[in-house]
C-alpha atoms as a PDB file:
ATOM      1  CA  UNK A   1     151.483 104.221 179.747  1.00  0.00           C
ATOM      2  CA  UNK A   2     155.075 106.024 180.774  1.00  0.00           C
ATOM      3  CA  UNK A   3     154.787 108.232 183.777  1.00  0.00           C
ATOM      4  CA  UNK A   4     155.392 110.831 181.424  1.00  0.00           C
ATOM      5  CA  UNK A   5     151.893 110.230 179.340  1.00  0.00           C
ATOM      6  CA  UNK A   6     149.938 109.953 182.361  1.00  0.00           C
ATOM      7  CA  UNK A   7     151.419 113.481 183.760  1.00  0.00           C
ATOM      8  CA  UNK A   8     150.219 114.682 180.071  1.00  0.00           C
ATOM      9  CA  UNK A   9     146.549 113.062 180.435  1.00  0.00           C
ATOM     10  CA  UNK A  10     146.177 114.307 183.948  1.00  0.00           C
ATOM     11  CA  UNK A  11     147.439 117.699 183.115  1.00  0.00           C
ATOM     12  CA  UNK A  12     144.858 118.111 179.840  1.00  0.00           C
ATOM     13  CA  UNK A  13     142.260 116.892 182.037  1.00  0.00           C
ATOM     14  CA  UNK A  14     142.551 119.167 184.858  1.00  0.00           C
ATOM     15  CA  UNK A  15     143.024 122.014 182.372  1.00  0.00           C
ATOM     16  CA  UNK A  16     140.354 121.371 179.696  1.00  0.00           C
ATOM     17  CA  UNK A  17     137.404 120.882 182.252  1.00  0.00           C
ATOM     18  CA  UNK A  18     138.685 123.969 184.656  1.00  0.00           C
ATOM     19  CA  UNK A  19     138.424 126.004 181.822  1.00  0.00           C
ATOM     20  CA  UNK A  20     136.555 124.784 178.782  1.00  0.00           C
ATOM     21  CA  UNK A  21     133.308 126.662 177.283  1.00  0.00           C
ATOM     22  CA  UNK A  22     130.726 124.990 174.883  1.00  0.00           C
ATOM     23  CA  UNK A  23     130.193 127.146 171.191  1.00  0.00           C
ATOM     24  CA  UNK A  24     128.757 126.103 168.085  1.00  0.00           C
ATOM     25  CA  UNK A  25     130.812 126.027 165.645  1.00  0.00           C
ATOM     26  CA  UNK A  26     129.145 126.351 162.069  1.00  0.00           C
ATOM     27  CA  UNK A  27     131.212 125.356 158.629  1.00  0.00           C
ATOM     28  CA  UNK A  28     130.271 127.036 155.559  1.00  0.00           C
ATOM     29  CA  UNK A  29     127.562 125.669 154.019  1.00  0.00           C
ATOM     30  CA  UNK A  30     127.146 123.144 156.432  1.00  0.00           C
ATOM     31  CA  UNK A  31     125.321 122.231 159.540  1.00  0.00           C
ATOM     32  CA  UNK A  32     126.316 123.592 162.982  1.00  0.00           C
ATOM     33  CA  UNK A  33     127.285 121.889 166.351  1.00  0.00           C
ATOM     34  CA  UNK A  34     128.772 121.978 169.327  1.00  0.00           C
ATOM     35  CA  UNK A  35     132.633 122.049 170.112  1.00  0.00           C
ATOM     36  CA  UNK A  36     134.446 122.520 173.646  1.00  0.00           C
ATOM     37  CA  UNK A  37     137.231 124.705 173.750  1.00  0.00           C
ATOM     38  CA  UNK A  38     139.490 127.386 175.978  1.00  0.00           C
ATOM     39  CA  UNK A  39     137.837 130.995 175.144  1.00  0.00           C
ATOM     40  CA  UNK A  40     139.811 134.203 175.318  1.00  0.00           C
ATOM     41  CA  UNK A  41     138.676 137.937 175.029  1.00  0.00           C
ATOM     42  CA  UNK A  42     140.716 140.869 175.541  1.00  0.00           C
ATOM     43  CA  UNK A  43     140.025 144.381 175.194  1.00  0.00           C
ATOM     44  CA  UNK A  44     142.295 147.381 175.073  1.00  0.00           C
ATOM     45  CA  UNK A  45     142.607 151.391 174.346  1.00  0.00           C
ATOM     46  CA  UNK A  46     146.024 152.295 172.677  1.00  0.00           C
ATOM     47  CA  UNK A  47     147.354 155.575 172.800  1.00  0.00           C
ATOM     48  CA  UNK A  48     148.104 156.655 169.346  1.00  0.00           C
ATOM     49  CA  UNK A  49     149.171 160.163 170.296  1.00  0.00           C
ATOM     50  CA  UNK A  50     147.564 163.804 169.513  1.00  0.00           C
ATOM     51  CA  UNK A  51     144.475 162.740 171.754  1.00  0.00           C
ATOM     52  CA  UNK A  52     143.538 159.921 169.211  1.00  0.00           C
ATOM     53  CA  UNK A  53     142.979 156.114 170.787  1.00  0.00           C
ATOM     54  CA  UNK A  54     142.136 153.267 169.225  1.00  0.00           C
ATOM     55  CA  UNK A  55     140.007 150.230 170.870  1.00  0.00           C
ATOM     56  CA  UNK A  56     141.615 147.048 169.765  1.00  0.00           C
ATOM     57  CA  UNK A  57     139.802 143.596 170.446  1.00  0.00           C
ATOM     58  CA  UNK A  58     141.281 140.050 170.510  1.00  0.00           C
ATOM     59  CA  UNK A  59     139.393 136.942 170.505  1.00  0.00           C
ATOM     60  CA  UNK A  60     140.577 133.525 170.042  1.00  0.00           C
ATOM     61  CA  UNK A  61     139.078 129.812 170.886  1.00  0.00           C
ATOM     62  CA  UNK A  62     141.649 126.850 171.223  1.00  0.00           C
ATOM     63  CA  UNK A  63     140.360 123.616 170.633  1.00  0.00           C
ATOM     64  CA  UNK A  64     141.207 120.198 170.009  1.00  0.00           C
ATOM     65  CA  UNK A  65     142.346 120.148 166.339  1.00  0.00           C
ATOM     66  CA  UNK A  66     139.895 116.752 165.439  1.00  0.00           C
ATOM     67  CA  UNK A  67     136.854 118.851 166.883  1.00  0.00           C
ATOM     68  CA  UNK A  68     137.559 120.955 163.667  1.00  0.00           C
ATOM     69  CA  UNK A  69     139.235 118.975 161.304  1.00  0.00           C
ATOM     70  CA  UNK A  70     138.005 121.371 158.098  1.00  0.00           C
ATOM     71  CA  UNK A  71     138.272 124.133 159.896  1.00  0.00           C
ATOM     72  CA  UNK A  72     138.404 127.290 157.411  1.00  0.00           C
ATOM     73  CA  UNK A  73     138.434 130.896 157.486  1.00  0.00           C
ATOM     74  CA  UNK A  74     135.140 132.704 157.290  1.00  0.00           C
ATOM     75  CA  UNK A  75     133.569 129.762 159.095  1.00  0.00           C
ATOM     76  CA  UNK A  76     131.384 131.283 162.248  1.00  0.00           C
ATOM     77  CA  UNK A  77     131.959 130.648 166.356  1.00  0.00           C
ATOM     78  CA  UNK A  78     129.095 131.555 168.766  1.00  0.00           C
ATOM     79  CA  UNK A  79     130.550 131.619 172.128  1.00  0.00           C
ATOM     80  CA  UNK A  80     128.554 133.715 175.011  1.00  0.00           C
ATOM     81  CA  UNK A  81     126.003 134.852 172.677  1.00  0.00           C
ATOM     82  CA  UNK A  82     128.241 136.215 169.985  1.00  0.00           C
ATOM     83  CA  UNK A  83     128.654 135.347 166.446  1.00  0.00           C
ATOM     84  CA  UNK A  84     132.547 135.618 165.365  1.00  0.00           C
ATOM     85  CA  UNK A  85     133.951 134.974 162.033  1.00  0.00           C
ATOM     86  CA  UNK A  86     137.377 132.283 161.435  1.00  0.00           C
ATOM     87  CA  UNK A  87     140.227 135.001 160.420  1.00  0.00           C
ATOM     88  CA  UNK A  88     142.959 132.816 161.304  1.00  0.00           C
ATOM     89  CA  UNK A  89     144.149 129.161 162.355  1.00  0.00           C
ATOM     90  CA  UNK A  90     147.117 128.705 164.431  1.00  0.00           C
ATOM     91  CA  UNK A  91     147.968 125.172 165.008  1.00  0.00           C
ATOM     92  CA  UNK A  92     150.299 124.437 167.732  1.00  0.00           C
ATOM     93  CA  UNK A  93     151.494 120.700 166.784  1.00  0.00           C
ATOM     94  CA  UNK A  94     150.450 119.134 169.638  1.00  0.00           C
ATOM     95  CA  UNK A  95     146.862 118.379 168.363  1.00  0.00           C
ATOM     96  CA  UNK A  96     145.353 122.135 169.647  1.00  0.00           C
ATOM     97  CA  UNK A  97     144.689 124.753 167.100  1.00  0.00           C
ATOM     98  CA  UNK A  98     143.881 128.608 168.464  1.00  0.00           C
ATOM     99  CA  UNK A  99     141.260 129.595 166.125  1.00  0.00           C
ATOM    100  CA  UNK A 100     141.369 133.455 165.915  1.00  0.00           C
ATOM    101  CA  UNK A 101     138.326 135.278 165.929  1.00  0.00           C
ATOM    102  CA  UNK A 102     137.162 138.177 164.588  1.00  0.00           C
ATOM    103  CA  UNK A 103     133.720 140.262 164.629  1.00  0.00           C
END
């Protein structure tokens, strides 16, 4: 292993087990189970002028692309007790896809 891949190893290591949350991921028509992944939820109020805001919310859950390897939209993520719907894949090409959730 070049000094290079170890730096790589250590550095997914550190990261994924600092950070990583169990879900259940469930395909269509299929069985669920359990995935690990890097959860993200943000909430926020836009101004749209004349007194009018709009609450906008942004999940997503990046995980190792062979934990999902059929991924497809409409598919469902449970993650701290919520049930979210696949509206979009985002694969990074380094083996990570940022699965894009959505209520």
């Amino acid at each position: 292993m070049t000094l290079l891949e170890s730096i790589a190893t250590e550095a997914v290591s550190v990261f994924s087990n600092e950070f990583t949350e169990v879900a259940t991921y469930t395909p269509s028509g299929s069985a669920a189970r359990a995935i690990a992944g890097i959860f993200d939820h943000v909430s926020e109020v836009s101004d749209i002028g004349a007194y009018i805001e709009a609450d906008g919310v942004s999940a997503t859950f990046d995980v190792a692309a062979m934990q999902v390897p059929s991924i497809a939209l409409g598919d469902t993520i449970t993650v701290r007790g919520y049930a979210y719907r696949v509206v979009g894949l985002e694969p990074d090409g380094t083996g990570r896809t940022v699965v894009v959730l959505g209520l």
